[in-house]
N, C-alpha and C. Protein backbone atom coordinates (compact mmCIF):
# COMPACT_ATOMS: atom_id res chain seq x y z
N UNK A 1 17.32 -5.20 6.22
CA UNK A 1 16.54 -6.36 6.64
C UNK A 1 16.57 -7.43 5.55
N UNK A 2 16.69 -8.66 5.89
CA UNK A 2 16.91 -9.86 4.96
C UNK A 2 15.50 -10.45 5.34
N UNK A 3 14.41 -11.00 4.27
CA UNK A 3 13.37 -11.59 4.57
C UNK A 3 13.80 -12.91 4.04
N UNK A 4 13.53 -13.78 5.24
CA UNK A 4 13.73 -15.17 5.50
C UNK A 4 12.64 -16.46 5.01
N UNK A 5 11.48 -15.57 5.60
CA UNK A 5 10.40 -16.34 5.23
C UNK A 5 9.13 -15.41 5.06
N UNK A 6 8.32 -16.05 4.70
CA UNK A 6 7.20 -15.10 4.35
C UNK A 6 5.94 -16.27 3.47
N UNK A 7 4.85 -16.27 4.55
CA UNK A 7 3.94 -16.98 4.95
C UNK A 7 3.32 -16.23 4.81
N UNK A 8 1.73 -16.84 3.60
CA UNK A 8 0.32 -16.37 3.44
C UNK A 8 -0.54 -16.76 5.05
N UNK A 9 -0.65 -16.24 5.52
CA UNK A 9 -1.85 -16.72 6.98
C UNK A 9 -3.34 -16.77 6.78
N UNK A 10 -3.74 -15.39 5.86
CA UNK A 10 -5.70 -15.74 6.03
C UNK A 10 -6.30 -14.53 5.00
N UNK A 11 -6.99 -15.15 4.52
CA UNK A 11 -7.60 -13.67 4.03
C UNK A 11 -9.09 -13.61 4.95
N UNK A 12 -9.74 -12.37 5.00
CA UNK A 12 -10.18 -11.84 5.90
C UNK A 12 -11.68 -10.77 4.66
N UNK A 13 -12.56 -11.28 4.95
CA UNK A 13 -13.61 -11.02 4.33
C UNK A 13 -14.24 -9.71 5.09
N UNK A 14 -14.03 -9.72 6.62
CA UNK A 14 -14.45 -8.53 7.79
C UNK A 14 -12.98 -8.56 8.71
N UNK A 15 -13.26 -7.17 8.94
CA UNK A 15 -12.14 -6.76 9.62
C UNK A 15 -11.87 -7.72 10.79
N UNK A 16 -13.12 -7.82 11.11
CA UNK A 16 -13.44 -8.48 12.81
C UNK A 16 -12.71 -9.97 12.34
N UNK A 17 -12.39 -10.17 11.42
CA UNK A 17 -11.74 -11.76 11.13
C UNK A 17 -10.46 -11.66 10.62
N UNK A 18 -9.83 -10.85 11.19
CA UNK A 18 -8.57 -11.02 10.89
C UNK A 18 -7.57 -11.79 11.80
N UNK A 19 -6.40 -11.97 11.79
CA UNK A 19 -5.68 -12.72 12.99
C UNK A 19 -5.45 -12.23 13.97
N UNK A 20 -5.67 -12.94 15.11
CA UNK A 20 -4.80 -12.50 16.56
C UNK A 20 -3.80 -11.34 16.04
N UNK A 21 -4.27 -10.06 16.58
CA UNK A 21 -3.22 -8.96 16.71
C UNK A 21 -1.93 -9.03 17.78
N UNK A 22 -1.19 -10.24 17.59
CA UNK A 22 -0.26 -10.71 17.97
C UNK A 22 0.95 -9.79 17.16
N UNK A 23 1.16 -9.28 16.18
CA UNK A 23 2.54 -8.65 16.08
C UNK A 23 2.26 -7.18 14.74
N UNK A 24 3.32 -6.73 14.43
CA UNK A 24 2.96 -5.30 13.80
C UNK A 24 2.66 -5.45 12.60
N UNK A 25 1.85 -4.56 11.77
CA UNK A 25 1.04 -5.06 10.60
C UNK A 25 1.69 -3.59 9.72
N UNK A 26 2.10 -4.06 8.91
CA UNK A 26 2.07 -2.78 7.39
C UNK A 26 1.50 -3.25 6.18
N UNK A 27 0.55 -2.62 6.24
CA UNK A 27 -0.60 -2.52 5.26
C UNK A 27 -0.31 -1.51 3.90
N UNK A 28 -0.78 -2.48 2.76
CA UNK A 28 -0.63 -2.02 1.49
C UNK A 28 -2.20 -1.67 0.92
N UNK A 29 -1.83 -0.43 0.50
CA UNK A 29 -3.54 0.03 -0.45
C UNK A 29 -2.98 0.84 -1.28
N UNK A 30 -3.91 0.80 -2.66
CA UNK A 30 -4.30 2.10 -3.60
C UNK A 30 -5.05 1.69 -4.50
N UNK A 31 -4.94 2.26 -5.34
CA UNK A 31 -6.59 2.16 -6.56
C UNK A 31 -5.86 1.18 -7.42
N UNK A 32 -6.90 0.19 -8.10
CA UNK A 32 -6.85 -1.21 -8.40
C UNK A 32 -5.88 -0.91 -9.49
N UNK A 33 -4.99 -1.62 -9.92
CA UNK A 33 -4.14 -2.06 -10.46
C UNK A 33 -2.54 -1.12 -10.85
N UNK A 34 -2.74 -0.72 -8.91
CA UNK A 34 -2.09 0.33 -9.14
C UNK A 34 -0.28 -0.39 -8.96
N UNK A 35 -0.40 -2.40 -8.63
CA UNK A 35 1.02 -2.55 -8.61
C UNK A 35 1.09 -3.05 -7.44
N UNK A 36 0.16 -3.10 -6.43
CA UNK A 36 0.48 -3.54 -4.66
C UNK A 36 0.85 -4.82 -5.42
N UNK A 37 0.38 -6.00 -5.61
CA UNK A 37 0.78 -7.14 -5.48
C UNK A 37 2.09 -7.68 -5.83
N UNK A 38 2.22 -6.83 -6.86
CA UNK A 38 3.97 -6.45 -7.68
C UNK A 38 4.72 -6.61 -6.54
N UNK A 39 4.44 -5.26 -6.05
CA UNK A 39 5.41 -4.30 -4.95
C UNK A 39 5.63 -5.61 -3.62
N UNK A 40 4.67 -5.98 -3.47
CA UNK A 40 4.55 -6.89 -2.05
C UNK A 40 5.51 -8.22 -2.57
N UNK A 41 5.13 -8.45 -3.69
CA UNK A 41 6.40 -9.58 -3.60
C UNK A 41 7.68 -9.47 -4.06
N UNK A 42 7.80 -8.23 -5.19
CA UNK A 42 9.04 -7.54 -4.61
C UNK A 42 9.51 -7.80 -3.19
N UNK A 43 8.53 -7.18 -2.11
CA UNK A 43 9.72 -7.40 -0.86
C UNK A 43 10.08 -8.74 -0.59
N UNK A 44 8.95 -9.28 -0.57
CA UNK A 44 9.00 -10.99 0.33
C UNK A 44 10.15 -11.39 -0.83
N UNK A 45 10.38 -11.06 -2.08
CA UNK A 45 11.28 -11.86 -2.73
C UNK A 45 10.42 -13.05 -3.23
N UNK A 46 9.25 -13.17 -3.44
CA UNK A 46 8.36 -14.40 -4.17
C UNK A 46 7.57 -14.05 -4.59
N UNK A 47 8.09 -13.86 -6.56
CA UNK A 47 6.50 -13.62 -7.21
C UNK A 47 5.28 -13.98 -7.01
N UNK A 48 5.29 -15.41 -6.31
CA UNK A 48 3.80 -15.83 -6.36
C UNK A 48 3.10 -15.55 -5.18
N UNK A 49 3.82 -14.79 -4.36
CA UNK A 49 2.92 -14.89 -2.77
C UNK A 49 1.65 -14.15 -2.75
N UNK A 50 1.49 -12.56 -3.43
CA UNK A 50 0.37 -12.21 -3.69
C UNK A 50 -0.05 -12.30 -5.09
N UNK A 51 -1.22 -12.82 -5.40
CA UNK A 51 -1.87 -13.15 -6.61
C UNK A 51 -1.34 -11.59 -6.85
N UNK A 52 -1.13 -12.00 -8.23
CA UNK A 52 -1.24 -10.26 -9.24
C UNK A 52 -2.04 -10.83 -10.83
N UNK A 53 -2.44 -9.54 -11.51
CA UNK A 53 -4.20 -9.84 -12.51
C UNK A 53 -3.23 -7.91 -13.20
N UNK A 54 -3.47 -8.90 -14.18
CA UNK A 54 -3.71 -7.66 -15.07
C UNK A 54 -5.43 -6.94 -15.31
N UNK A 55 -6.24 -7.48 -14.54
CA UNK A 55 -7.55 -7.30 -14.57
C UNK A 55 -7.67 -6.39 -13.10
N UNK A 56 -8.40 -5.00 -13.12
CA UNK A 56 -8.38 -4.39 -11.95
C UNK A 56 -9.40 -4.98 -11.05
N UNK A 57 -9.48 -4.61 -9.80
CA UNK A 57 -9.91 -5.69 -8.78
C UNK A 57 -9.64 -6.89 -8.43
N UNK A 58 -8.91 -7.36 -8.07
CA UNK A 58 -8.64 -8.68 -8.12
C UNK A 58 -8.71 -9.11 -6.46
N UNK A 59 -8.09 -8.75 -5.98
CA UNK A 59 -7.90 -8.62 -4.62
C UNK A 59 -9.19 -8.08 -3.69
N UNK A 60 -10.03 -8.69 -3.54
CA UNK A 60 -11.11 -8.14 -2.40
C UNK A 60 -11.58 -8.66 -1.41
N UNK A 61 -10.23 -9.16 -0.66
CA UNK A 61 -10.14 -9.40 0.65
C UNK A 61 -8.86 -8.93 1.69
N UNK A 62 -8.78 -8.82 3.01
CA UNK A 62 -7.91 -8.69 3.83
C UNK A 62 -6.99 -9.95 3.73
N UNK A 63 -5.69 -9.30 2.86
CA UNK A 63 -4.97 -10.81 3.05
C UNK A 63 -3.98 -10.17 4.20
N UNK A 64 -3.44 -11.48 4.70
CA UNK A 64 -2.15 -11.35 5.90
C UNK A 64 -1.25 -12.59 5.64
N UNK A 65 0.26 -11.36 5.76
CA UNK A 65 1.28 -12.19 4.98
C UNK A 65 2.15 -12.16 6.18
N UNK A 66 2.55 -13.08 6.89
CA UNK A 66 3.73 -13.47 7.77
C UNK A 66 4.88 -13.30 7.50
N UNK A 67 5.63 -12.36 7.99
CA UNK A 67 7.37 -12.34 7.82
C UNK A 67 8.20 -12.16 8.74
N UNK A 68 9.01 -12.95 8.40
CA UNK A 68 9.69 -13.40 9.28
C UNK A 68 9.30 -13.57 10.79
N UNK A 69 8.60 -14.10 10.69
CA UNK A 69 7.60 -14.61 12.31
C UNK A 69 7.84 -13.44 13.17
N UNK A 70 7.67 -11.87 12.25
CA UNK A 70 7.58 -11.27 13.24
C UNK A 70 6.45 -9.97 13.32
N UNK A 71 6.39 -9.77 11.80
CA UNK A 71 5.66 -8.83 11.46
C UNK A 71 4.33 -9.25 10.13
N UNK A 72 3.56 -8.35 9.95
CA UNK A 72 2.56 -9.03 8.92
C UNK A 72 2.72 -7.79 7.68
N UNK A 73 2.85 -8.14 6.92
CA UNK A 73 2.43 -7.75 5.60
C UNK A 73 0.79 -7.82 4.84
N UNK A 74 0.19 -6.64 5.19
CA UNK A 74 -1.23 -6.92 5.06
C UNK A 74 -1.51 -6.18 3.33
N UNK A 75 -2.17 -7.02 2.65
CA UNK A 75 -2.49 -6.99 1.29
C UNK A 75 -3.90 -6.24 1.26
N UNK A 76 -4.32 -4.78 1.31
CA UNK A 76 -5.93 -4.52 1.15
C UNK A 76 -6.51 -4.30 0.05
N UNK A 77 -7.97 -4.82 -0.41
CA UNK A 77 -8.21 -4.21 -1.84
C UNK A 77 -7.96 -3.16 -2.12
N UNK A 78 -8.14 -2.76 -3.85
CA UNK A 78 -7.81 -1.54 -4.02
C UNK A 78 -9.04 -0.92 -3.91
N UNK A 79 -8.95 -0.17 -4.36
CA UNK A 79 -10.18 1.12 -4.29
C UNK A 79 -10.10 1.71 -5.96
N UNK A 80 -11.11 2.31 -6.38
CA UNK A 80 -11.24 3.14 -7.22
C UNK A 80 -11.63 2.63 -8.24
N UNK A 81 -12.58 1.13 -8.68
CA UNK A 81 -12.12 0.11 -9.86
C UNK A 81 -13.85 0.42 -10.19
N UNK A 82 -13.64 0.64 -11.43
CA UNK A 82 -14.88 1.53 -12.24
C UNK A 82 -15.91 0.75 -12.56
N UNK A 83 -15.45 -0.45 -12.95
CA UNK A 83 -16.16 -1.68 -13.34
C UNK A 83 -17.21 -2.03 -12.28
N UNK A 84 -16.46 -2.22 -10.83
CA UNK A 84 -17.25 -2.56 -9.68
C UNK A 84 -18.13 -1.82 -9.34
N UNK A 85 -19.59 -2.78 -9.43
CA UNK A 85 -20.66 -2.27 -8.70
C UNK A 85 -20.68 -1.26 -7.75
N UNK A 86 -21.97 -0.38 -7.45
CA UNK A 86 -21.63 0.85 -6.46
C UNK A 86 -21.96 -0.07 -4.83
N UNK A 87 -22.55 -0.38 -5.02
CA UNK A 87 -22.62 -2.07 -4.13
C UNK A 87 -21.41 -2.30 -3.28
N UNK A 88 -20.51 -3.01 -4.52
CA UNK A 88 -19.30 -3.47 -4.58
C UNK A 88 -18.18 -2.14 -3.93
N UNK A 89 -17.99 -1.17 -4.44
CA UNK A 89 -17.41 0.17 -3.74
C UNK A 89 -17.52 0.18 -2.63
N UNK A 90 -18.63 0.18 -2.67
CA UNK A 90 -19.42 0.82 -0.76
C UNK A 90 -18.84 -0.54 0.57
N UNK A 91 -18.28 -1.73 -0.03
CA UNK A 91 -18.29 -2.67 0.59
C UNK A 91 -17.00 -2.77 0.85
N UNK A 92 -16.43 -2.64 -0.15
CA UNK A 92 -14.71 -2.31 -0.23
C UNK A 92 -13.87 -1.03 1.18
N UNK A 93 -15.23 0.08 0.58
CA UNK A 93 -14.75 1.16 1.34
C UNK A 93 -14.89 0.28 3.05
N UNK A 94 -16.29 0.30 3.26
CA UNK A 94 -16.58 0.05 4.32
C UNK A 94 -15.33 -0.79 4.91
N UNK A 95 -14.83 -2.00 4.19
CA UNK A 95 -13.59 -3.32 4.74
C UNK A 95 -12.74 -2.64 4.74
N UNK A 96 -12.47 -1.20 4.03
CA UNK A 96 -10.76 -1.09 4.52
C UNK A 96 -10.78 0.26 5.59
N UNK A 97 -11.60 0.95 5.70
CA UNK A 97 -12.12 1.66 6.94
C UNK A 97 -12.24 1.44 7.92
N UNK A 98 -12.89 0.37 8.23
CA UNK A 98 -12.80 -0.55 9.56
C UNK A 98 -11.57 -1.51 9.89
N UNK A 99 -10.87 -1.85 8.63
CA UNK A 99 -9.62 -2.36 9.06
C UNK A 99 -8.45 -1.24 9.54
N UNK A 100 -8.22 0.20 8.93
CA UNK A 100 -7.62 1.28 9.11
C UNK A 100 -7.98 1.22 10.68
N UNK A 101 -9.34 2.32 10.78
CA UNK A 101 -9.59 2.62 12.15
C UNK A 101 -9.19 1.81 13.22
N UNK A 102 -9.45 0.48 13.04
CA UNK A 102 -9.67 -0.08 14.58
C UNK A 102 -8.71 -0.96 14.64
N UNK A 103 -7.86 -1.33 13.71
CA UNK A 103 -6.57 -2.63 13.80
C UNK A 103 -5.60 -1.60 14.70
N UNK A 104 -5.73 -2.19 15.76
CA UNK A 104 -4.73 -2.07 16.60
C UNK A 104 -2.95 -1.95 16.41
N UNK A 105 -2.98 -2.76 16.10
CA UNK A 105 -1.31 -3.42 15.68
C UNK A 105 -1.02 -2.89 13.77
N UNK A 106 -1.49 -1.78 13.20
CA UNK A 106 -1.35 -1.64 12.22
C UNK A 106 -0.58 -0.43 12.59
N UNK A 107 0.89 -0.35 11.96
CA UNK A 107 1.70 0.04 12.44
C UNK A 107 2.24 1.36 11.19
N UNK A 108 1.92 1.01 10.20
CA UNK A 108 1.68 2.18 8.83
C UNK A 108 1.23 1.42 7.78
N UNK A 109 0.69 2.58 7.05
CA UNK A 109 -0.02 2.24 5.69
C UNK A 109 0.82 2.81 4.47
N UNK A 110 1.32 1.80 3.88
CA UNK A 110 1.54 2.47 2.68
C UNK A 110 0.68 2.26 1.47
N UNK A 111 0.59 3.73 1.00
CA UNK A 111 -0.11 4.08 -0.23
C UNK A 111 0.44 4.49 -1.49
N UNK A 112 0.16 3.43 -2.44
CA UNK A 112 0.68 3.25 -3.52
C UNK A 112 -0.32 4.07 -4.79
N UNK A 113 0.73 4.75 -5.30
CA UNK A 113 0.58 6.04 -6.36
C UNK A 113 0.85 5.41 -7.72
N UNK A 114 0.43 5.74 -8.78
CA UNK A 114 1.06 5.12 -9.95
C UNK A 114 1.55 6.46 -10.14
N UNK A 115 2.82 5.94 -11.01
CA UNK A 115 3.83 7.30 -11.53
C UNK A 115 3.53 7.59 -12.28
N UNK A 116 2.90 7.35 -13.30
CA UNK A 116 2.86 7.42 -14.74
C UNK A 116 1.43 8.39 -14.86
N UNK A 117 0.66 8.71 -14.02
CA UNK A 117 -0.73 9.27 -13.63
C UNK A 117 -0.20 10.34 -12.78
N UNK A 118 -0.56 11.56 -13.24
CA UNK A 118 -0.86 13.00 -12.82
C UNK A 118 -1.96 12.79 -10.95
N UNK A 119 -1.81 13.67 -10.14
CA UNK A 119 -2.42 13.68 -9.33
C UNK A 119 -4.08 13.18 -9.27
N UNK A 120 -4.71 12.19 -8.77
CA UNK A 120 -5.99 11.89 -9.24
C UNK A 120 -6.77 12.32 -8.13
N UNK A 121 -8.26 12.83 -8.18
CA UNK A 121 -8.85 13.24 -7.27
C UNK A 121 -9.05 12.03 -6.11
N UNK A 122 -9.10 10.81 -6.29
CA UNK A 122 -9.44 9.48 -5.26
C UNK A 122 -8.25 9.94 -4.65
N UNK A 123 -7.14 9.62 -5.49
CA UNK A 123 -5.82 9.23 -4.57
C UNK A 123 -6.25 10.43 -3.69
N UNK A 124 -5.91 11.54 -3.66
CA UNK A 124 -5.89 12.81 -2.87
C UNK A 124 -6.94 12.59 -1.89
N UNK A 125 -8.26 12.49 -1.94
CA UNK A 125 -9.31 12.22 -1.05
C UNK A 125 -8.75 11.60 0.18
N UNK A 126 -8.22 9.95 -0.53
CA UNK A 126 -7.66 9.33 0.74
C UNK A 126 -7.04 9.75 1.01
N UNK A 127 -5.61 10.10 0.64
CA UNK A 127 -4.40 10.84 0.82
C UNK A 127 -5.08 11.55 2.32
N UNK A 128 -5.97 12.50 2.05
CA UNK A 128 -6.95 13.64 3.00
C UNK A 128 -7.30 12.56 4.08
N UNK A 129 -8.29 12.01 3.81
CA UNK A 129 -8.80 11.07 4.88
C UNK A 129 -7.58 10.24 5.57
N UNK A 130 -6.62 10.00 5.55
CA UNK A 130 -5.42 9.31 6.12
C UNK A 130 -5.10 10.53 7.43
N UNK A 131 -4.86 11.57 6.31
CA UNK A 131 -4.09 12.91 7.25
C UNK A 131 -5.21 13.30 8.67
N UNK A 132 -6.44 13.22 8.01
CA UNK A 132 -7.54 14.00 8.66
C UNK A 132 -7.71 13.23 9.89
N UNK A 133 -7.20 11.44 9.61
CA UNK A 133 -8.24 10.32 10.61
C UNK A 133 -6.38 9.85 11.37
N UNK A 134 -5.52 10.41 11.11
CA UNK A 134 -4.22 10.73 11.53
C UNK A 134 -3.32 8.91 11.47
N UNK A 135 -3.41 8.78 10.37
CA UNK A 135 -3.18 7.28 10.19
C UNK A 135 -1.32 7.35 9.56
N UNK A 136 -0.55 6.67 10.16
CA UNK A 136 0.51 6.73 9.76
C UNK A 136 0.80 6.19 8.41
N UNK A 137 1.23 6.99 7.29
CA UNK A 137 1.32 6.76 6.33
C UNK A 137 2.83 6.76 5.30
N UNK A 138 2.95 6.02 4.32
CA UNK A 138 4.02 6.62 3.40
C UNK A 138 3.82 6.22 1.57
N UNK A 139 3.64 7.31 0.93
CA UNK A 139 3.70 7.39 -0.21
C UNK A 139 4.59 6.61 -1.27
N UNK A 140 3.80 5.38 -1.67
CA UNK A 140 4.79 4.74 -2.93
C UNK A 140 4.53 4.95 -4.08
N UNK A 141 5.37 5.70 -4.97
CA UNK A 141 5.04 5.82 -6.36
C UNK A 141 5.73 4.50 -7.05
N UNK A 142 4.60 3.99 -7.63
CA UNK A 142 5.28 2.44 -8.57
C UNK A 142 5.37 3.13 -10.07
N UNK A 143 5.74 1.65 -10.48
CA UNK A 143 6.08 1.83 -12.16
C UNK A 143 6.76 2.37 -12.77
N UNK A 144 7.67 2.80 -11.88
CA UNK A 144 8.99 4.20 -12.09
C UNK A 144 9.86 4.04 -12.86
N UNK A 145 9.64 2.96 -13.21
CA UNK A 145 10.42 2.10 -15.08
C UNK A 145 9.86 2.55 -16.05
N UNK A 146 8.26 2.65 -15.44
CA UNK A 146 8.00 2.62 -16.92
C UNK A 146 8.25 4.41 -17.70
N UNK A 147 8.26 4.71 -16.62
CA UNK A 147 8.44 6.49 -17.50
C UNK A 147 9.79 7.04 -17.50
N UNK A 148 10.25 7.96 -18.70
CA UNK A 148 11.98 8.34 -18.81
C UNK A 148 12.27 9.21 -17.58
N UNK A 149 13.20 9.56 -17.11
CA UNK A 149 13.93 10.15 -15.85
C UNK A 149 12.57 11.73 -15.84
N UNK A 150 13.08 11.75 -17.23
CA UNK A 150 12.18 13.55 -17.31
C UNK A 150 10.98 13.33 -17.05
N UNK A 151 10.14 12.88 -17.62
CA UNK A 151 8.77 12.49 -17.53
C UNK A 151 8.55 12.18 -15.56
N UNK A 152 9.24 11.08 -15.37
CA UNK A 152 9.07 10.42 -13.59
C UNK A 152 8.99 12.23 -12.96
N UNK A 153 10.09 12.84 -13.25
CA UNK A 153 10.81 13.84 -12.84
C UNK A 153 9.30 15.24 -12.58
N UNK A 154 8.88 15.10 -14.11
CA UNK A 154 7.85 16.11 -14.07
C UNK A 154 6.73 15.37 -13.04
N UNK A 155 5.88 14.68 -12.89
CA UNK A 155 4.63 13.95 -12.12
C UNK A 155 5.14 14.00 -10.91
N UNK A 156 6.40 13.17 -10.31
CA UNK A 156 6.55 13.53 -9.18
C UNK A 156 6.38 15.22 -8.45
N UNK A 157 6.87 16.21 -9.27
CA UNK A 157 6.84 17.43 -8.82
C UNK A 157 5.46 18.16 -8.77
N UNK A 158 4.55 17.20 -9.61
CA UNK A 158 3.13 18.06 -9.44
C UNK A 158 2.63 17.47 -9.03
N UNK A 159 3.06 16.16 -8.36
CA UNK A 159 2.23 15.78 -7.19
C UNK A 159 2.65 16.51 -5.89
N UNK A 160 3.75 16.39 -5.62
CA UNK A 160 4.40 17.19 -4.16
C UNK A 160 4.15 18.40 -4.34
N UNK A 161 3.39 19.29 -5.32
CA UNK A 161 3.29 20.60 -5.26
C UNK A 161 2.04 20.43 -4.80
N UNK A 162 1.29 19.73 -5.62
CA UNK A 162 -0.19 19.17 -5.24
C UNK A 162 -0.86 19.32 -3.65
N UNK A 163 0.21 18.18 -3.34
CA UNK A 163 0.28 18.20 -1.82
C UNK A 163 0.52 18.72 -1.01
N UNK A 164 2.27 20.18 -1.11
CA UNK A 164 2.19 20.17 -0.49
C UNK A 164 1.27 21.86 -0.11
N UNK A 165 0.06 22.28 -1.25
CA UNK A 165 -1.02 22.98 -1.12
C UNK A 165 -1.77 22.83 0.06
N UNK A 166 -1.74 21.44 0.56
CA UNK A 166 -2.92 20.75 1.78
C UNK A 166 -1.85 20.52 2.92
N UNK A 167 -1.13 20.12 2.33
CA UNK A 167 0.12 19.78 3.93
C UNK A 167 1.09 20.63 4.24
N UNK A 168 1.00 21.05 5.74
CA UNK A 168 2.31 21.10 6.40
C UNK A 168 3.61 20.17 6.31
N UNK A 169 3.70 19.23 7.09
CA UNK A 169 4.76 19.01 7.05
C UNK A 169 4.31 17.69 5.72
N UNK A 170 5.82 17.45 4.72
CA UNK A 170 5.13 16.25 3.58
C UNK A 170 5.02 15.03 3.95
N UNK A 171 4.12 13.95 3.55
CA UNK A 171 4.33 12.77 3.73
C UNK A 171 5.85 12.58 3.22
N UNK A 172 5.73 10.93 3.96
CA UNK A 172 7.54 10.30 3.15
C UNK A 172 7.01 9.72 2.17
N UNK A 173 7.93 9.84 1.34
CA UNK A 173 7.81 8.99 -0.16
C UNK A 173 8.96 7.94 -0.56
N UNK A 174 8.23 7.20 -1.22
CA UNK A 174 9.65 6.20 -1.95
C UNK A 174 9.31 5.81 -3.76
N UNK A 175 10.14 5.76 -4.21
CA UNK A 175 9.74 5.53 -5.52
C UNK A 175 10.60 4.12 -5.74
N UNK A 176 9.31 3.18 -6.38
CA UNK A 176 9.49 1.61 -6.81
C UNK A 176 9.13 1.53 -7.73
N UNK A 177 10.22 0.14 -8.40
CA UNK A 177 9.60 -0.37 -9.73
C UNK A 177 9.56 -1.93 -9.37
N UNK A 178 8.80 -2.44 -9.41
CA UNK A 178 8.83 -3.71 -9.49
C UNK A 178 9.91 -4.23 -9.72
N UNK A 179 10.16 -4.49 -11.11
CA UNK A 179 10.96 -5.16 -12.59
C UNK A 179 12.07 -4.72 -12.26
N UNK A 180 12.78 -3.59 -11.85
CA UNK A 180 14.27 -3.02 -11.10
C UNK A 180 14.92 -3.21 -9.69
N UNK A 181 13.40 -3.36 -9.28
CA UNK A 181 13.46 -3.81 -7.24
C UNK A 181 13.95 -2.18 -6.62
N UNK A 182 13.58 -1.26 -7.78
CA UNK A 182 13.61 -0.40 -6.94
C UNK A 182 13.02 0.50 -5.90
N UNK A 183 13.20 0.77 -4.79
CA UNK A 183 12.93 1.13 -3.57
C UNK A 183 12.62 -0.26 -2.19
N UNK A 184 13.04 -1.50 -2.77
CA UNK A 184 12.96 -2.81 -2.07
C UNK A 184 13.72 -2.17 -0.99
N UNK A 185 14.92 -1.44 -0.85
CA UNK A 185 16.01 -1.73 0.22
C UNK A 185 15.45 -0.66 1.09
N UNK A 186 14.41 0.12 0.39
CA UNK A 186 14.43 1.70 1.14
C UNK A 186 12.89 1.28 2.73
N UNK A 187 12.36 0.87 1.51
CA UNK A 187 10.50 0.10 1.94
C UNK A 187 11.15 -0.82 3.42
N UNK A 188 12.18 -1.76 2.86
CA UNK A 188 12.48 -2.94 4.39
C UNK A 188 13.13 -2.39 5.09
N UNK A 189 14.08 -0.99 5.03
CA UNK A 189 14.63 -0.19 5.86
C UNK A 189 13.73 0.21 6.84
N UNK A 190 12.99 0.86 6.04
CA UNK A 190 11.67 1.63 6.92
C UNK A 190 11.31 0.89 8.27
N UNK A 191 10.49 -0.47 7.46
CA UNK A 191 9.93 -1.01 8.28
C UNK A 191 10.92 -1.68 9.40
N UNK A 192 12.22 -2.05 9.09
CA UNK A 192 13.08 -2.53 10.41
C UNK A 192 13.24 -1.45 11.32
N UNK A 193 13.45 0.03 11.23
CA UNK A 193 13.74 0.55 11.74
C UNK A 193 12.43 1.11 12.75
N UNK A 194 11.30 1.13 11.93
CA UNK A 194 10.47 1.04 12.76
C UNK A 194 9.89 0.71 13.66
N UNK A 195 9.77 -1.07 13.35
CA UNK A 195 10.16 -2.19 14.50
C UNK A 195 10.91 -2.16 15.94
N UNK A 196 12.13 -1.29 15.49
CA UNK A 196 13.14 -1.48 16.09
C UNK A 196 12.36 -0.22 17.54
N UNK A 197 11.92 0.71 16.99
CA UNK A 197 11.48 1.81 17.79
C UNK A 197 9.78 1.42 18.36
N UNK A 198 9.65 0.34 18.09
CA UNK A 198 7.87 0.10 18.76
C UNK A 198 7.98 -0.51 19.98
């Protein structure tokens, strides 16, 4: 898939305000500064389309990204950011729960892992709650630059052992780095081919 264009549309404070569920949505989440904004313009091919913060939380709204006038690229906060009020958590959870459950046209979620981090109890929770609430999902491990072949090599394997303790069959995975563009070709594969079958 060649992305042509790729248009910010709205950010979205409640689920209930998001856009006309006019076309298929793949949605990005994981715990704050785990790299979504990286990763997302990795695909579109334009650093600046999603704000990125070296500061965790940054993102705490439903953004929706237009591509190629056909599909949306949905940006969700992260989760897990220590700093934020329990307030603030509970509000987060609540916006991306109600955007999961009830968005119609959300067509998979990918969930972004940092590589460089051993299995964390959040990630896994959701990980659980995805499987449990039967939400189509696929596993992105980012930052895959930043650690040597051996190191990537060891974390990946104790996470999939991790997992596959709780799962039958495994989630799919892809491993990205921003800064290399790696897993760009694998991520827009996915999603064309998916398209292609809806």
């Amino acid at each position: 898939m060649i992305i042509k264009s790729a248009e910010f549309v709205k950010s979205s404070a409640r689920a209930d305000q998001c856009p006309p569920p006019d076309f298929p949505e793949y949605a990005f989440i994981g715990r704050s500064n785990v790299g979504k904004s990286s990763v997302i313009n990795m695909l579109a091919g334009n650093r600046k389309l999603a704000k990125t913060s070296s500061t965790p939380g940054k993102t705490r709204l439903i953004n929706h990204f237009l591509i190629n006038n056909k599909w949306y690229l949905v940006d969700l906060p992260g989760f897990g950011y220590a700093k934020a009020s329990k307030t603030l958590r509970k509000d987060f959870s609540i916006l991306i729960s109600k955007y999961i459950e009830n968005r119609q046209t959300l067509v998979c979620l990918f969930m972004l892992v940092d590589s460089r981090h051993p299995p964390l109890d959040s990630d896994l929770a959701f990980i659980r709650w995805l499987g449990e609430n039967q939400v189509p999902f696929v596993l992105l491990f980012t930052k895959c630059d930043k650690l040597s072949s051996g190191k990537l090599d060891k974390n990946l394997s104790l996470y999939l052992k991790t997992l596959r303790a709780e799962w039958e069959t495994m989630p799919e995975y892809i491993l990205t780095s921003a800064v290399k563009q790696t897993g760009k070709e694998e991520i827009l594969s996915f999603i064309d081919e998916t398209n292609a079958n809806l």
